[in-house]
Protein backbone atom coordinates (compact mmCIF):
# COMPACT_ATOMS: atom_id res chain seq x y z
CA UNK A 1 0.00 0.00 0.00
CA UNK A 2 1.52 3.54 -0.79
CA UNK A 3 0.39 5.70 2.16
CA UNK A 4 0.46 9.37 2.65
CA UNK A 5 -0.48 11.60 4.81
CA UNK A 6 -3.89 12.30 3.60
CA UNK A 7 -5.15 8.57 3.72
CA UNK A 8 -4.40 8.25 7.24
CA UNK A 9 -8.00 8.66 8.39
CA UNK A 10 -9.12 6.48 5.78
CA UNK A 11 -6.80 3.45 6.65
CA UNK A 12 -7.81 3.91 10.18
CA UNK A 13 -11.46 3.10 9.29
CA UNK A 14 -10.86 0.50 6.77
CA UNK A 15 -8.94 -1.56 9.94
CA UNK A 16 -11.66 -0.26 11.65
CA UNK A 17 -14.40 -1.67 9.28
CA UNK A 18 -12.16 -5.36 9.08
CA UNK A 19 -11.41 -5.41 12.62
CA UNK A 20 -15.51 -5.58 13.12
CA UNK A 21 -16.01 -7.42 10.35
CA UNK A 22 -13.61 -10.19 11.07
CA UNK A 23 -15.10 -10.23 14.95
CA UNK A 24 -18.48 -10.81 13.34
CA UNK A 25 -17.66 -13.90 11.20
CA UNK A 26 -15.01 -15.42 14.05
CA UNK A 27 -15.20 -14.29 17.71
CA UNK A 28 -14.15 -12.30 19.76
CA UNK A 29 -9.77 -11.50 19.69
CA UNK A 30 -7.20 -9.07 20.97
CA UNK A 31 -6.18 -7.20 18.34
CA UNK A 32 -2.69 -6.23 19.80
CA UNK A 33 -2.75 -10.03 21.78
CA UNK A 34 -0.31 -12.07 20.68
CA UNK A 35 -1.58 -15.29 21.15
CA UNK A 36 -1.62 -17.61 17.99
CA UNK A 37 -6.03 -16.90 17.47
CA UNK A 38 -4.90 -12.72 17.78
CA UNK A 39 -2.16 -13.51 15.00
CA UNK A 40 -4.69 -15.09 13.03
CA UNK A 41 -7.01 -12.68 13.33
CA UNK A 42 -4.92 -9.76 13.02
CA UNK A 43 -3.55 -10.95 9.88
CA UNK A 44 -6.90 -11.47 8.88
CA UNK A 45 -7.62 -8.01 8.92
CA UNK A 46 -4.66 -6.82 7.25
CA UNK A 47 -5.60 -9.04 4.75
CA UNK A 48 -8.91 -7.61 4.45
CA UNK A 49 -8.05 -4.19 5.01
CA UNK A 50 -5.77 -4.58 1.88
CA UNK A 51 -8.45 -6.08 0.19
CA UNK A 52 -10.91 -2.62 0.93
CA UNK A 53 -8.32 -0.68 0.03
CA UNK A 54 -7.80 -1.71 -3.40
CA UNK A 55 -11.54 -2.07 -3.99
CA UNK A 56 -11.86 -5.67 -4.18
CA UNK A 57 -13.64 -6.46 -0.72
CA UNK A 58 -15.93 -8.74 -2.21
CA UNK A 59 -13.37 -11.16 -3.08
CA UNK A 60 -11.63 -11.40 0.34
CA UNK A 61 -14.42 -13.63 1.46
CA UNK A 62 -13.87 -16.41 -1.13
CA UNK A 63 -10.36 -16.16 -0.86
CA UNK A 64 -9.89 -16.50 2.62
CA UNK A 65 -12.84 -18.55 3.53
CA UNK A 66 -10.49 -21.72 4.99
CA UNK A 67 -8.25 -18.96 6.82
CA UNK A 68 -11.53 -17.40 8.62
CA UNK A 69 -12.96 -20.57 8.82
CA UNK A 70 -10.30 -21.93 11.12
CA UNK A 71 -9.58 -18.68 13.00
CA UNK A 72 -13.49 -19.04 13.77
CA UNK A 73 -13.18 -22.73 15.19
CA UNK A 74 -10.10 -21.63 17.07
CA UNK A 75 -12.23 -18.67 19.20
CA UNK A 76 -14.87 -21.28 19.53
CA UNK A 77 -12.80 -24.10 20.82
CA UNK A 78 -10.72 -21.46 23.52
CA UNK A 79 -13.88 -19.96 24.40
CA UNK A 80 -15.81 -23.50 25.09
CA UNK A 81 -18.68 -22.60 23.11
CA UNK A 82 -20.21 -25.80 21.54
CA UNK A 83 -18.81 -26.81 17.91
CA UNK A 84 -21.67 -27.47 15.44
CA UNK A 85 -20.63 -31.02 13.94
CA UNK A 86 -17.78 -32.14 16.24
């Protein structure tokens, strides 16, 4: 990403906008935790900040479905909430 000055507001509410969009679809994290589920997740929404940034949000789903998929069972599993399936 080339960043200047003038897009700092507007990165800080794309992270914003991934950061609650990620702990919609997976749980709740720790965004600066750095447990392996708050790697994963922050990653995650680097990933889809990157994605909103370059306009192609609606293709971070499909391409990271396995990634928020797993983060998702992760929270679950530390959290003790029942697993659909398992």
């Amino acid at each position: 990403m080339h960043i200047s000055h003038n897009e700092d507001n507007n990165l800080k509410q794309l992270l914003s906008f991934s950061i609650s969009y990620i702990r919609s679809k997976c749980g709740d994290f720790d965004i600066e935790g750095d447990s392996d589920t708050d790697i994963q997740a922050k990653e995650l929404v680097f990933e889809r900040t990157r994605y909103a940034y370059n306009d192609a949000v609606e293709y971070f789903e499909d391409n990271f479905l396995s990634e928020i998929n797993s983060l998702s069972l992760d929270i679950a599993l530390k959290e003790g909430e029942p697993v659909e399936g398992i």
